[in-house]
C-alpha atoms as a PDB file:
ATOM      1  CA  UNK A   1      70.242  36.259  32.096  1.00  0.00           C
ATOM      2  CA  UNK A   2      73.640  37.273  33.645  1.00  0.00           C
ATOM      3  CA  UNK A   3      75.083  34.178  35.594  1.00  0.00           C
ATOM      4  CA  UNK A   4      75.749  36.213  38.826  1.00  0.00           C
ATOM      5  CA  UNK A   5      72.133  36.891  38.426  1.00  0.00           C
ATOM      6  CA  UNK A   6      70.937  33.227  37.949  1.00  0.00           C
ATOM      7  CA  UNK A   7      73.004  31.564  40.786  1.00  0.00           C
ATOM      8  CA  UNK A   8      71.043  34.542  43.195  1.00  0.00           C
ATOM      9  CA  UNK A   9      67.610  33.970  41.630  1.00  0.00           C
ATOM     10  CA  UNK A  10      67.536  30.129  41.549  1.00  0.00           C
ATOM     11  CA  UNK A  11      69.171  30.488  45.488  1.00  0.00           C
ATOM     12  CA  UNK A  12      72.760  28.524  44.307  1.00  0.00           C
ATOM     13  CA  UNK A  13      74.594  31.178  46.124  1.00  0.00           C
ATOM     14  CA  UNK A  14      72.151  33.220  48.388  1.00  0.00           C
ATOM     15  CA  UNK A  15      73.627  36.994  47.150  1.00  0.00           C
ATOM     16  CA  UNK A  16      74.341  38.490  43.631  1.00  0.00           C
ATOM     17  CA  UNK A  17      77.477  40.242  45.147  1.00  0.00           C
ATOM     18  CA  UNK A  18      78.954  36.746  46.536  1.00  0.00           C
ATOM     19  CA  UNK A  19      77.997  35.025  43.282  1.00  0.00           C
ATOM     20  CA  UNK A  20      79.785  37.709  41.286  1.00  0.00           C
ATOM     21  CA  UNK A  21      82.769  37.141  43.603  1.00  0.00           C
ATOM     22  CA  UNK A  22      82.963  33.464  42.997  1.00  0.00           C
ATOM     23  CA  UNK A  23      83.182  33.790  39.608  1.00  0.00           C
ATOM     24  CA  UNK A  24      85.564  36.824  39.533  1.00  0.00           C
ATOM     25  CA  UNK A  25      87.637  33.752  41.789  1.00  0.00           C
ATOM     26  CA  UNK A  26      87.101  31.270  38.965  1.00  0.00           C
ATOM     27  CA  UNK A  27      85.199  29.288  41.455  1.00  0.00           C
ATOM     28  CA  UNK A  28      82.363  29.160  38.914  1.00  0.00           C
ATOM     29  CA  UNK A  29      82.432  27.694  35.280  1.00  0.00           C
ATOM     30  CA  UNK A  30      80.052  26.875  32.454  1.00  0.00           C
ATOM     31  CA  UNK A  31      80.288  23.894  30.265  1.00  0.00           C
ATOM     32  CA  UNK A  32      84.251  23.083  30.961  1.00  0.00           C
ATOM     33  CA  UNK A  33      85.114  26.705  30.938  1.00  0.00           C
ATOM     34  CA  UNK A  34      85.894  29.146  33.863  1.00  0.00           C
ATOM     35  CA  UNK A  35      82.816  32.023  33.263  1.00  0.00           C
ATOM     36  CA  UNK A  36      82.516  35.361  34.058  1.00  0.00           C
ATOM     37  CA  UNK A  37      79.520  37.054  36.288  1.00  0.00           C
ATOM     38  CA  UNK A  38      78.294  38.763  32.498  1.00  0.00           C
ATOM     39  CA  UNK A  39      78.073  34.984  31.008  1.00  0.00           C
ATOM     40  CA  UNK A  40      74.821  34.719  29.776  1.00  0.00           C
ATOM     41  CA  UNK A  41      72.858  31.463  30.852  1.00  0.00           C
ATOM     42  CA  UNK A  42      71.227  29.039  28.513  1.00  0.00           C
ATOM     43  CA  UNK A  43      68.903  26.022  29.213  1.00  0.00           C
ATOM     44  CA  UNK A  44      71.378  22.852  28.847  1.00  0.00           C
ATOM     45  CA  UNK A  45      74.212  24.877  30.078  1.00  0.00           C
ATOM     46  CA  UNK A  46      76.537  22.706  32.833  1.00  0.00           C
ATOM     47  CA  UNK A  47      77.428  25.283  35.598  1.00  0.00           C
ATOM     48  CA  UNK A  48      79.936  23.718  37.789  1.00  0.00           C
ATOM     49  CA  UNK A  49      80.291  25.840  41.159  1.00  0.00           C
ATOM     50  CA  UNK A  50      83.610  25.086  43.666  1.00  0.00           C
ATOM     51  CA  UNK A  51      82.798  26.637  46.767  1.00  0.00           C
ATOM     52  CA  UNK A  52      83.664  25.119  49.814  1.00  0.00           C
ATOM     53  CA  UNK A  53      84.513  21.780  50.288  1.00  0.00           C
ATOM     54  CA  UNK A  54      82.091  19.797  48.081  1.00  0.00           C
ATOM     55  CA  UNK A  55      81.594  21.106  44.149  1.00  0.00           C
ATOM     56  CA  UNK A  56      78.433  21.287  42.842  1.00  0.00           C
ATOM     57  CA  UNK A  57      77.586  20.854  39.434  1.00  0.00           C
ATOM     58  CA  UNK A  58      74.331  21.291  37.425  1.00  0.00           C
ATOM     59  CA  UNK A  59      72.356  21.382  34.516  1.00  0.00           C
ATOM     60  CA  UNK A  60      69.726  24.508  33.820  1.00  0.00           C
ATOM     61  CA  UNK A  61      66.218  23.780  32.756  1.00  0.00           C
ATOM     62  CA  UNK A  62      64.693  26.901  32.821  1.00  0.00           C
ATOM     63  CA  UNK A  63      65.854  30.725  32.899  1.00  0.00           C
ATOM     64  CA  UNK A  64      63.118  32.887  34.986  1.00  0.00           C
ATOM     65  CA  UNK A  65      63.718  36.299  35.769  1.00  0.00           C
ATOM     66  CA  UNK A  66      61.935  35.812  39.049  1.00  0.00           C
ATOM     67  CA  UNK A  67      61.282  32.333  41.328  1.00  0.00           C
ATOM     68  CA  UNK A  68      59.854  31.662  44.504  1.00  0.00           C
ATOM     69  CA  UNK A  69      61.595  29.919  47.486  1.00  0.00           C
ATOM     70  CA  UNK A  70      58.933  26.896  46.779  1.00  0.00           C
ATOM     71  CA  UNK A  71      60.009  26.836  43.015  1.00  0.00           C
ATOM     72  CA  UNK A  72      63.762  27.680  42.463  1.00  0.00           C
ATOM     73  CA  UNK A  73      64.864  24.238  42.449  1.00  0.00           C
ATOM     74  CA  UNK A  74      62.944  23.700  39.343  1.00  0.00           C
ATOM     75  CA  UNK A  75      65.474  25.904  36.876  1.00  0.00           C
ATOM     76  CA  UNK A  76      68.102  22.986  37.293  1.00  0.00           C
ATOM     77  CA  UNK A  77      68.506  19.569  37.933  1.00  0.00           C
ATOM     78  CA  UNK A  78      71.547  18.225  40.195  1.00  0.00           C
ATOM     79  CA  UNK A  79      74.176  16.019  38.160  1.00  0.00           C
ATOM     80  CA  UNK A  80      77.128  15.905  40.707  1.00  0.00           C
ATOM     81  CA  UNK A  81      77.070  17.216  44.821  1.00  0.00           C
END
């Protein structure tokens, strides 16, 4: 799955379009590296994402084309934020 995609579907970053902005920005990167929207996620990828004032950083469980309000915080787990 596209990581523009993922940040929208798992609710990160609550619209595709800002998501693909942020990482056009290099606000977002993936394992130490500054990705593109086209990345393609894998579980045990680290997705760090520097918006605002606090950075957020993550680790993905799961990749699900679709997930609830209830159970998008299950694709990742928190590390740092």
């Amino acid at each position: 799955m596209r990581l523009d995609k993922y940040l929208k579907v798992t609710r990160l970053i609550k619209r595709r379009t800002v998501a693909n902005e942020a990482c056009d920005a290099g606000k977002v990167s993936v394992n130490g590296t500054v990705a593109r929207a086209s990345y393609d996620v894998k579980v045990g990828d680290i997705i760090e994402i520097n918006l605002g004032t606090k950075p957020l950083k993550i680790k993905v469980l799961n990749v699900t084309e679709y997930a609830t309000k209830e159970n998008a915080a299950d694709n990742y787990t928190i590390l740092e934020g």
